[in-house]
N, C-alpha and C. Protein backbone atom coordinates (compact mmCIF):
# COMPACT_ATOMS: atom_id res chain seq x y z
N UNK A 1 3.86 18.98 -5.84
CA UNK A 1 3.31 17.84 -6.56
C UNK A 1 1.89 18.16 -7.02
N UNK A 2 1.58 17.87 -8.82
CA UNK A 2 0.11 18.02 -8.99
C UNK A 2 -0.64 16.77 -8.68
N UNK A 3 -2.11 16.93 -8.16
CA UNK A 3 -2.74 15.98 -7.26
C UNK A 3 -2.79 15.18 -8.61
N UNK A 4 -3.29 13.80 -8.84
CA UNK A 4 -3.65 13.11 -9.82
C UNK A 4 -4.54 11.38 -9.18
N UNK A 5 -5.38 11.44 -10.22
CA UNK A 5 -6.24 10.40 -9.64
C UNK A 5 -5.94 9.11 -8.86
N UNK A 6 -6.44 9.17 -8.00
CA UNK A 6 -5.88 8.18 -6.85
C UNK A 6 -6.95 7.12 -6.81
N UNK A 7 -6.56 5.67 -6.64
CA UNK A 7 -8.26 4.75 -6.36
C UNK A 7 -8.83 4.52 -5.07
N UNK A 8 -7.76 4.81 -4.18
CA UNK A 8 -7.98 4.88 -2.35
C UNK A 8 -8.52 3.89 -1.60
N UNK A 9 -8.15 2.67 -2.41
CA UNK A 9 -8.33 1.43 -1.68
C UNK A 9 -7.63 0.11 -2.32
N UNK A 10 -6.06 0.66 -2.95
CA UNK A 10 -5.72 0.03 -3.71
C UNK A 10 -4.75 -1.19 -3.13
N UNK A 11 -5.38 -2.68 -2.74
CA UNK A 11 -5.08 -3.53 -2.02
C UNK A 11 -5.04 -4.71 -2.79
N UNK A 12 -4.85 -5.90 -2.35
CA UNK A 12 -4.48 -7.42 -3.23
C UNK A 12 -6.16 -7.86 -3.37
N UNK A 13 -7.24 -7.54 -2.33
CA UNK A 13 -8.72 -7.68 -2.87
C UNK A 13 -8.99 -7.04 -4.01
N UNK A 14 -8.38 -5.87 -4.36
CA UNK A 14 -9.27 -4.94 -5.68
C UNK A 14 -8.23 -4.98 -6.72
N UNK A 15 -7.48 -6.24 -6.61
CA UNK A 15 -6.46 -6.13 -7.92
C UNK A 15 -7.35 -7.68 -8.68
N UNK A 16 -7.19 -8.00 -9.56
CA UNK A 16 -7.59 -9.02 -10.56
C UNK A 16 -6.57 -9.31 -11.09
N UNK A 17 -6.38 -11.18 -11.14
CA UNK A 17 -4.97 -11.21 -11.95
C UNK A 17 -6.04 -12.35 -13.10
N UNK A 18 -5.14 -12.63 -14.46
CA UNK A 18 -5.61 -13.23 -15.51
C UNK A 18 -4.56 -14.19 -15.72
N UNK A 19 -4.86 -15.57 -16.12
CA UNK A 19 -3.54 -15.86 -16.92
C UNK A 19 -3.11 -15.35 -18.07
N UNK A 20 -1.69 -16.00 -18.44
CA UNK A 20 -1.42 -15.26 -19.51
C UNK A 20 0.05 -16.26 -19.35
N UNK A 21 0.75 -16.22 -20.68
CA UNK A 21 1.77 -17.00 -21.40
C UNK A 21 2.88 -17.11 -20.49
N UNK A 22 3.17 -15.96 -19.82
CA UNK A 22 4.03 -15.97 -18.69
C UNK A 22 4.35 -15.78 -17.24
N UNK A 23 2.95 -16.09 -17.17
CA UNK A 23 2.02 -16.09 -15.93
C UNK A 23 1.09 -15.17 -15.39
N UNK A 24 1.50 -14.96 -14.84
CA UNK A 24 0.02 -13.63 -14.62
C UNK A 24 0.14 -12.42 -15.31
N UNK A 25 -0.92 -11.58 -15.43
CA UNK A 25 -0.99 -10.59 -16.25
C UNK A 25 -2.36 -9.69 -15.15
N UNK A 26 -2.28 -8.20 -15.15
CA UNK A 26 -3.36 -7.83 -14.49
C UNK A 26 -4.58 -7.53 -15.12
N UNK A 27 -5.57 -8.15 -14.93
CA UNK A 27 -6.74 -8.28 -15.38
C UNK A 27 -7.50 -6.45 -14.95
N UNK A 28 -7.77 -6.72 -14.24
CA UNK A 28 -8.44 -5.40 -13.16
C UNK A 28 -8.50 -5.07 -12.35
N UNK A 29 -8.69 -3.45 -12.28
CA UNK A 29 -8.44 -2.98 -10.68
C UNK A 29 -9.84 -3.05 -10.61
N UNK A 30 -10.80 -3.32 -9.31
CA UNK A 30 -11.97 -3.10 -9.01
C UNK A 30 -12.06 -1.80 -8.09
N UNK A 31 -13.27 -1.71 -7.35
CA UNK A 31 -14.18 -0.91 -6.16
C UNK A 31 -13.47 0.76 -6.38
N UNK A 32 -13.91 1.36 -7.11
CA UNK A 32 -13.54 2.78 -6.93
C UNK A 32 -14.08 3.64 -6.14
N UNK A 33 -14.49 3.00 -5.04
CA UNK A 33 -15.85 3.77 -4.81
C UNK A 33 -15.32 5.15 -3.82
N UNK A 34 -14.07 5.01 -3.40
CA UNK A 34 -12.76 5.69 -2.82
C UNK A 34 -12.04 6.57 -3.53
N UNK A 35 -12.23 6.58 -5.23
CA UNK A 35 -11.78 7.26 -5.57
C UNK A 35 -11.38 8.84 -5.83
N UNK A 36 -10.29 8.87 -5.96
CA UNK A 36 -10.25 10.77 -4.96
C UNK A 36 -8.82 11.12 -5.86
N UNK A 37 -8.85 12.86 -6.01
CA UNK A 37 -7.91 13.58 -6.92
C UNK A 37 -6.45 13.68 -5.36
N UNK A 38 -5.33 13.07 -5.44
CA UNK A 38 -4.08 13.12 -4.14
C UNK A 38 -3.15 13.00 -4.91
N UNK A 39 -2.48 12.26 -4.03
CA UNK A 39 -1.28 11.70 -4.44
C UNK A 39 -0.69 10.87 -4.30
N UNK A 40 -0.04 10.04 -5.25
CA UNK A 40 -0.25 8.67 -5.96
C UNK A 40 0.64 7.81 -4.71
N UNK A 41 1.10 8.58 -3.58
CA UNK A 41 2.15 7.47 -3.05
C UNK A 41 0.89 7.03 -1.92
N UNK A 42 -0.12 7.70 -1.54
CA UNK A 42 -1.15 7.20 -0.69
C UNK A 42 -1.53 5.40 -1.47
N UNK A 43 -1.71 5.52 -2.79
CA UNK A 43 -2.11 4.34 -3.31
C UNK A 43 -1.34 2.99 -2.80
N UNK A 44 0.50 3.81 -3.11
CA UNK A 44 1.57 2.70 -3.26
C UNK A 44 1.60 2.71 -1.55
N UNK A 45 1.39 3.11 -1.08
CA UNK A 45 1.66 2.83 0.72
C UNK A 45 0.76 1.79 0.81
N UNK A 46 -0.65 2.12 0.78
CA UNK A 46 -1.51 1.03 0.96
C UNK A 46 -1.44 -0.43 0.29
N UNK A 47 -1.05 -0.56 -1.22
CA UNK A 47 -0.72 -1.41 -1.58
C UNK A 47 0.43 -1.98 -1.03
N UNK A 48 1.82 -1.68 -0.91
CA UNK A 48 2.83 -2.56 -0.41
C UNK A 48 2.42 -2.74 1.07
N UNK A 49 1.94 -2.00 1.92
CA UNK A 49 1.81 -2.54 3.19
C UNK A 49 0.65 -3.61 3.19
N UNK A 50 -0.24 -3.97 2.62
CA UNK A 50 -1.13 -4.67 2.47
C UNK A 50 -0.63 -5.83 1.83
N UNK A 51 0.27 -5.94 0.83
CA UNK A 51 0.45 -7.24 -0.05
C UNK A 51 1.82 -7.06 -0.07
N UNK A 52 2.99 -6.89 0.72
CA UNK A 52 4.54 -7.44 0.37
C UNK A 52 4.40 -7.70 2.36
N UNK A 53 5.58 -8.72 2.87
CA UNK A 53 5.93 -9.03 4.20
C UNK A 53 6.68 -7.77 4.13
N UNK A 54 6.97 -7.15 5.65
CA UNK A 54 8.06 -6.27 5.98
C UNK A 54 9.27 -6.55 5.49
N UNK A 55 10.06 -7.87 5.51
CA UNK A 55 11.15 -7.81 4.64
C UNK A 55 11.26 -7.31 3.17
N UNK A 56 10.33 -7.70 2.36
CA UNK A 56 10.12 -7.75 0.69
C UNK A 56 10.10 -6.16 0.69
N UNK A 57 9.19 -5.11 1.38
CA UNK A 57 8.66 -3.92 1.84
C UNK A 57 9.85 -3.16 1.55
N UNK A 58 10.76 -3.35 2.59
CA UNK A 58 12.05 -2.72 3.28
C UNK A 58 13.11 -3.10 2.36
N UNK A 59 13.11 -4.12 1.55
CA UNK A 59 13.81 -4.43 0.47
C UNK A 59 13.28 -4.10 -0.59
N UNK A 60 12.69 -3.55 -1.37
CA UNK A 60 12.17 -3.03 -2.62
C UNK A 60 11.16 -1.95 -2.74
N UNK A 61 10.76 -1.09 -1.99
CA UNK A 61 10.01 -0.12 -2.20
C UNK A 61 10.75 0.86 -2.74
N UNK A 62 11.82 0.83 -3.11
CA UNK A 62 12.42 2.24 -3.72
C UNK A 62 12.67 1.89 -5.19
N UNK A 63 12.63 0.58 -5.60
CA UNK A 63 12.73 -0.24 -6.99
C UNK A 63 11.44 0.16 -7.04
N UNK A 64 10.23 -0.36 -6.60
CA UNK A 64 9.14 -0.55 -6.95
C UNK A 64 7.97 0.70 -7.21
N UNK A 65 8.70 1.84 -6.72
CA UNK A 65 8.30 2.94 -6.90
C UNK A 65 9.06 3.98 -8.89
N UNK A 66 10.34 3.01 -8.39
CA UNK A 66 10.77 3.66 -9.34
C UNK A 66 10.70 2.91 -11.13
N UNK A 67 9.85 1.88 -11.08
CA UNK A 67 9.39 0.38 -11.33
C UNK A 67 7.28 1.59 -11.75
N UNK A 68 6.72 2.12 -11.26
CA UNK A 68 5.55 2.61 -10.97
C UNK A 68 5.75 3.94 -11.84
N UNK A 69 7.04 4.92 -11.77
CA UNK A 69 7.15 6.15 -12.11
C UNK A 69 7.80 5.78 -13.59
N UNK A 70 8.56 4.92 -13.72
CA UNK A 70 8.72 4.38 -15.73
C UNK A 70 7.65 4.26 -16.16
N UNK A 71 6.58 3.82 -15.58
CA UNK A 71 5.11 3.28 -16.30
C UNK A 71 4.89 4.76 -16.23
N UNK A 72 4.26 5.42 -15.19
CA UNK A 72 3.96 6.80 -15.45
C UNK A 72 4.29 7.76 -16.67
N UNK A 73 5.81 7.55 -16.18
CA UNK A 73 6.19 8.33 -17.45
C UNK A 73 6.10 8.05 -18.97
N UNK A 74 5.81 6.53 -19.03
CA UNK A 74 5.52 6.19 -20.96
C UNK A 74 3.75 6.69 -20.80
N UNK A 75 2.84 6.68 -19.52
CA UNK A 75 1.96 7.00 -19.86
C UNK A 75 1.56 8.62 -20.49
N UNK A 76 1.61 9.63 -19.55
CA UNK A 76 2.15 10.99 -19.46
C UNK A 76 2.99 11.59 -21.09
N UNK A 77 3.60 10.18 -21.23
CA UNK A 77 4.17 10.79 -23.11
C UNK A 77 4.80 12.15 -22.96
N UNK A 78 4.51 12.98 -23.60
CA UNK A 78 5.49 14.17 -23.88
C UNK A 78 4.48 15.47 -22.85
N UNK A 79 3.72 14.93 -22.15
CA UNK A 79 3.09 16.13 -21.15
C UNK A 79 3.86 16.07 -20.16
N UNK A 80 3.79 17.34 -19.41
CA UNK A 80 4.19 17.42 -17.91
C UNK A 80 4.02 16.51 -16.91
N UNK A 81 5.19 15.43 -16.32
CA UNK A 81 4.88 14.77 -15.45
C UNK A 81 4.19 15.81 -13.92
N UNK A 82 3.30 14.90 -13.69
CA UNK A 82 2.27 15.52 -12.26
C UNK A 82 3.85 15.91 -10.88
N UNK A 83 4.58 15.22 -10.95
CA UNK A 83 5.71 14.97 -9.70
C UNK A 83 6.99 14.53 -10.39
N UNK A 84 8.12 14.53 -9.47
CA UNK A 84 9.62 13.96 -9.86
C UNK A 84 9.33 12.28 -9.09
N UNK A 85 10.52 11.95 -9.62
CA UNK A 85 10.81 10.73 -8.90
C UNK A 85 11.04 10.95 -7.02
N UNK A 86 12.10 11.88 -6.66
CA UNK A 86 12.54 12.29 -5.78
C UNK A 86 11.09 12.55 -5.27
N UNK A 87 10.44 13.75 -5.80
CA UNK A 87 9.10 13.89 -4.95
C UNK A 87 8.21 12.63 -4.31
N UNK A 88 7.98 11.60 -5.21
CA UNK A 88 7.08 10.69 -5.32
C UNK A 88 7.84 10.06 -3.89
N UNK A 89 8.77 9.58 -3.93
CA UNK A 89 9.75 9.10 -2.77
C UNK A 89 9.84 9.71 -1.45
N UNK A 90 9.84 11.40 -1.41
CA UNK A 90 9.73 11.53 -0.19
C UNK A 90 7.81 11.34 0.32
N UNK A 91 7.42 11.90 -0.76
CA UNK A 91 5.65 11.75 -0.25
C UNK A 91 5.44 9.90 0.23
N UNK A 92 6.29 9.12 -0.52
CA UNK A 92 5.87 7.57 0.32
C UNK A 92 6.61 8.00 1.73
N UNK A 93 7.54 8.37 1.88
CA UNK A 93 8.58 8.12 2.92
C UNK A 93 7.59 8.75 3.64
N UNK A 94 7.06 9.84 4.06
CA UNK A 94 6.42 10.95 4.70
C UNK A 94 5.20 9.97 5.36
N UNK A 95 4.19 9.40 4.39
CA UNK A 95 3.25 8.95 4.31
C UNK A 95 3.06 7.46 5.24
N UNK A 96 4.47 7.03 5.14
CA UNK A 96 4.24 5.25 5.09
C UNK A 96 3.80 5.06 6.64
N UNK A 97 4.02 5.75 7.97
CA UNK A 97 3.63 5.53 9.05
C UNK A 97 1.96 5.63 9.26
N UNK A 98 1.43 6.64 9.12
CA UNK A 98 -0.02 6.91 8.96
C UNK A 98 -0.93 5.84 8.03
N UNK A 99 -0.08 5.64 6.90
CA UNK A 99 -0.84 4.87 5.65
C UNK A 99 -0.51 3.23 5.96
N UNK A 100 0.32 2.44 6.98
CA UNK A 100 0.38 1.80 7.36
C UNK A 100 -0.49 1.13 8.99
N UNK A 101 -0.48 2.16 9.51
CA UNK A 101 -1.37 2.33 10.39
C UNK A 101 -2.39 2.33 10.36
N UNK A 102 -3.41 2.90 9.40
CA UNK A 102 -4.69 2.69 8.75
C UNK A 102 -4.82 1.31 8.13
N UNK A 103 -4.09 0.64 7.58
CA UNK A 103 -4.11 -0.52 7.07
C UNK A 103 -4.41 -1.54 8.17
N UNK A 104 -3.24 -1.68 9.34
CA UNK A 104 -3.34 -2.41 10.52
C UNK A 104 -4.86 -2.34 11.08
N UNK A 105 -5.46 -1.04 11.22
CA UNK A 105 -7.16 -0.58 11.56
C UNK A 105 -8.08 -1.51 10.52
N UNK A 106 -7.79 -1.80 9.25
CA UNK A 106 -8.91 -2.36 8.32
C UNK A 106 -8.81 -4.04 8.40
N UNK A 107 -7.58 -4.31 8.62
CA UNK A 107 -7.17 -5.53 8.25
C UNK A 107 -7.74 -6.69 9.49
N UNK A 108 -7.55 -6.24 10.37
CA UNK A 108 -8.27 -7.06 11.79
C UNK A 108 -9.11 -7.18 11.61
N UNK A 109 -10.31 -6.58 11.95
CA UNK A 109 -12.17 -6.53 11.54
C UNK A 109 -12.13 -7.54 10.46
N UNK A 110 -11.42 -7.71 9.36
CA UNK A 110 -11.80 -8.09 8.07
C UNK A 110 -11.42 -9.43 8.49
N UNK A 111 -10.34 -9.98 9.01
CA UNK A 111 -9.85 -11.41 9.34
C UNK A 111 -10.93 -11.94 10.22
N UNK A 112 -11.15 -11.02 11.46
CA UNK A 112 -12.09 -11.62 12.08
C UNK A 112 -13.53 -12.42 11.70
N UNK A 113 -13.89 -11.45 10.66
CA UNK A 113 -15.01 -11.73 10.37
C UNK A 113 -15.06 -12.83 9.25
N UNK A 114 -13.91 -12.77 8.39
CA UNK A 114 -14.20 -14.19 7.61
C UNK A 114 -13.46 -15.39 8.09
N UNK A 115 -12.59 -15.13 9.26
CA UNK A 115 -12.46 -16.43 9.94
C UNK A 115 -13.49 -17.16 10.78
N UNK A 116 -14.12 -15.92 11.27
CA UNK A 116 -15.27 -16.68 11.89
C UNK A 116 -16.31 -17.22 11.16
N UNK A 117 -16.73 -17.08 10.36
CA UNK A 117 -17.80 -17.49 9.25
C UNK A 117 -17.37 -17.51 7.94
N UNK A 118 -16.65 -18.44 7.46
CA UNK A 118 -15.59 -19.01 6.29
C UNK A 118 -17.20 -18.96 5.13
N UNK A 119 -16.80 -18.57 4.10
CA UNK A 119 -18.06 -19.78 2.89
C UNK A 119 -16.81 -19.93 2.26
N UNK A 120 -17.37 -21.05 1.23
CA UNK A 120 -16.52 -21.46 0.75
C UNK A 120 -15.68 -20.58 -0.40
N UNK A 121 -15.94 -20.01 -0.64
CA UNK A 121 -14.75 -18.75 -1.33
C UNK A 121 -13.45 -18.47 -0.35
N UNK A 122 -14.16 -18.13 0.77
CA UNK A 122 -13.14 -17.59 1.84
C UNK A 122 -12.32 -19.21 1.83
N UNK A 123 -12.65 -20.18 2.22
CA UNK A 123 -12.24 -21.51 2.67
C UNK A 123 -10.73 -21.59 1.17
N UNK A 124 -11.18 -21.19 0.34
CA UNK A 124 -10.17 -21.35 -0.48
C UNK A 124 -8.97 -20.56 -0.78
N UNK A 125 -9.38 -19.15 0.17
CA UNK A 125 -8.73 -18.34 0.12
C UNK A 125 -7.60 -17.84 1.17
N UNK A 126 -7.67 -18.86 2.22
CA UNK A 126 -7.63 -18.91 3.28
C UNK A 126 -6.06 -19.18 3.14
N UNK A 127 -5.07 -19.38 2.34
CA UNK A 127 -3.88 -19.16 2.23
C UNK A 127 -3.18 -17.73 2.40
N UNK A 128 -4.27 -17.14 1.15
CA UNK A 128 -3.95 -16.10 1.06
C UNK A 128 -4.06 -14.74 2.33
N UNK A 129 -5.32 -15.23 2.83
CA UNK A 129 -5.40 -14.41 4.07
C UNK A 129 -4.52 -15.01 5.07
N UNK A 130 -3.97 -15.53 5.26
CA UNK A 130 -3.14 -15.94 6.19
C UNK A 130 -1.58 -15.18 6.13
N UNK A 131 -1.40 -14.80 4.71
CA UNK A 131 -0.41 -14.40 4.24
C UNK A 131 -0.27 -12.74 4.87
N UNK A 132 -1.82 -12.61 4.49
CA UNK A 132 -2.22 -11.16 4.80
C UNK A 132 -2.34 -10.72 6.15
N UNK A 133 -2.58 -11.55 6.96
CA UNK A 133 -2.60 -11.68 8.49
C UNK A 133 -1.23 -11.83 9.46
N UNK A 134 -0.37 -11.73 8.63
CA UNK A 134 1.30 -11.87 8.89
C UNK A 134 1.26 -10.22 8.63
N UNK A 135 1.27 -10.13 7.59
CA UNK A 135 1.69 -8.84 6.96
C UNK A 135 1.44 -7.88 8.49
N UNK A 136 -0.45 -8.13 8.56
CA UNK A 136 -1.23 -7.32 9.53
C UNK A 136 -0.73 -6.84 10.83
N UNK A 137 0.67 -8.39 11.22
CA UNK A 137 0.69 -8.38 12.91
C UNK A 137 2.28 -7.50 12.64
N UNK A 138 3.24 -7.54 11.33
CA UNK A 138 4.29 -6.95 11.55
C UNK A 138 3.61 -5.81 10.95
N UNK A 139 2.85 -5.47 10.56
CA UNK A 139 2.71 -3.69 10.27
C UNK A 139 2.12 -3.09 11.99
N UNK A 140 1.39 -4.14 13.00
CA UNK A 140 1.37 -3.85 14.16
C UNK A 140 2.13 -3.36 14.74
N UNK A 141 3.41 -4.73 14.75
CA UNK A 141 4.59 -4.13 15.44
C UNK A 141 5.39 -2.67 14.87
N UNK A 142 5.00 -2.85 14.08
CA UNK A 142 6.02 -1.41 13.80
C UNK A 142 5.26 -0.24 13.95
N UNK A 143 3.95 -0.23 13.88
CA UNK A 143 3.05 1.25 14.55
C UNK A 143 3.79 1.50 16.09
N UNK A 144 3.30 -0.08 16.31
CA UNK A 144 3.81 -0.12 17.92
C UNK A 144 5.24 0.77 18.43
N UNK A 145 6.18 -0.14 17.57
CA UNK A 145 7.61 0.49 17.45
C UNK A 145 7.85 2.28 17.27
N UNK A 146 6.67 2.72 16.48
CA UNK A 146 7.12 4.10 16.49
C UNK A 146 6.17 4.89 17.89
N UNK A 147 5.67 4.82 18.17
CA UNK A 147 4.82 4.93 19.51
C UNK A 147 6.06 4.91 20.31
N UNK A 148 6.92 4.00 20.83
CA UNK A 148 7.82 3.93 21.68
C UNK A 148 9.36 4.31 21.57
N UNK A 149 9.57 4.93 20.19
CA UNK A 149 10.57 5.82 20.07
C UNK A 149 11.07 6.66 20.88
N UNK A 150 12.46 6.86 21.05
CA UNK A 150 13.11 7.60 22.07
C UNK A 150 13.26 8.93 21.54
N UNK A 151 13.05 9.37 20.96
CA UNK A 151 12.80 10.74 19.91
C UNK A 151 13.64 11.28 19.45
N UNK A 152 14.67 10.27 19.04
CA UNK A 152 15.68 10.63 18.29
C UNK A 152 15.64 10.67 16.42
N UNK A 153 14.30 9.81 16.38
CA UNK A 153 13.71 9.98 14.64
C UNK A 153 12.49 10.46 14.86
N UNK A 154 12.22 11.85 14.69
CA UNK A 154 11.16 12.26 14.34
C UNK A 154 11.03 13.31 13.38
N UNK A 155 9.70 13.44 12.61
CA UNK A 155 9.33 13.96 11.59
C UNK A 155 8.19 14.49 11.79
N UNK A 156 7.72 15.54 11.51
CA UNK A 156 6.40 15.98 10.90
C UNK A 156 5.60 15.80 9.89
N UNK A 157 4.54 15.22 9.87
CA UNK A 157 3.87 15.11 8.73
C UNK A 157 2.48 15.80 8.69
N UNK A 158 2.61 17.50 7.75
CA UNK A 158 1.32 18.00 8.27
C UNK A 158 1.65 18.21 10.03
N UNK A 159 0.98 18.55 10.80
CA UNK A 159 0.43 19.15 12.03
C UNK A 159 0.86 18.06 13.09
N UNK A 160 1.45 16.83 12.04
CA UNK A 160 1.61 15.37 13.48
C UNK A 160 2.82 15.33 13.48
N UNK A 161 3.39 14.94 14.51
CA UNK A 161 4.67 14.77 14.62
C UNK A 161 4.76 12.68 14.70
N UNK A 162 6.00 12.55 14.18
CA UNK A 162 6.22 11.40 14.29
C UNK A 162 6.93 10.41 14.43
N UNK A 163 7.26 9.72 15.26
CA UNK A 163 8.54 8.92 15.58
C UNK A 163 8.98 7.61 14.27
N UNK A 164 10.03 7.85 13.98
CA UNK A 164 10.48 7.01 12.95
C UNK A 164 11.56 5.74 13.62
């Protein structure tokens, strides 16, 4: 796979939505400040584990990837795509334990701190983090879940080994 620009913090905070005639439309991605030359399924891990429930997750990440790589490809035009579809798919598959796990690490600190001291932005937003705070406790359980694997699914990723 060729590396290609990644934003490395690509979550439901740094997306912007706009209206528009048939409802939302994406306005902007914000905070690049993460931004780094990888590979593109680091982005889509962090995003679906951050903004879909484990059901929605487990039910559409293989649409939604392949939903990500049509856009790619009208972008890309008649150059060399960076990866295959197949590639892009095993690098999420490979990825999603680690890149989920890191998510569970950011997402706590962040609840804590604007539950405890709401302003009123947060106060309004407070649906939405709630939504996100679900997400947070089943991406828990399932770190948890692979930790306690009987080691009948495991994988390597890089130098780690890992229970699936």
């Amino acid at each position: 796979m060729d590396r290609v620009l990644c934003h490395g913090d690509l979550w439901s905070m740094n997306i912007l939505w706009e209206p528009s005639k048939g409802g939302l439309r994406l306005g902007a991605v914000i905070d690049y400040q993460t931004a780094h030359f990888g590979c593109s399924a680091t982005d889509l891990v962090r995003m679906f584990s951050a903004c879909l429930s484990g059901k929605e997750r487990r039910a559409h990440w293989e649409e939604l990837l392949e939903e990500f790589y049509g856009y790619l490809k009208e972008e890309v035009e008649e150059r060399k795509m960076p990866y295959t579809l197949e590639q892009l798919k095993e690098a999420y598959r490979r990825y999603f334990p680690i890149g989920a796990f890191m998510i569970v690490s950011v997402l706590g600190p962040l609840f804590e701190v604007i539950f405890r001291n709401p302003d009123e932005t947060d106060k309004k937003q407070v649906p939405k983090f709630r939504s996100l705070q679900k997400i947070r406790i089943e991406l828990t359980e399932f770190v948890i879940e692979l930790g306690d694997g009987n080691g009948e699914n495991r994988m390597f990723v890089g130098r780690h080994l890992l229970l699936l």
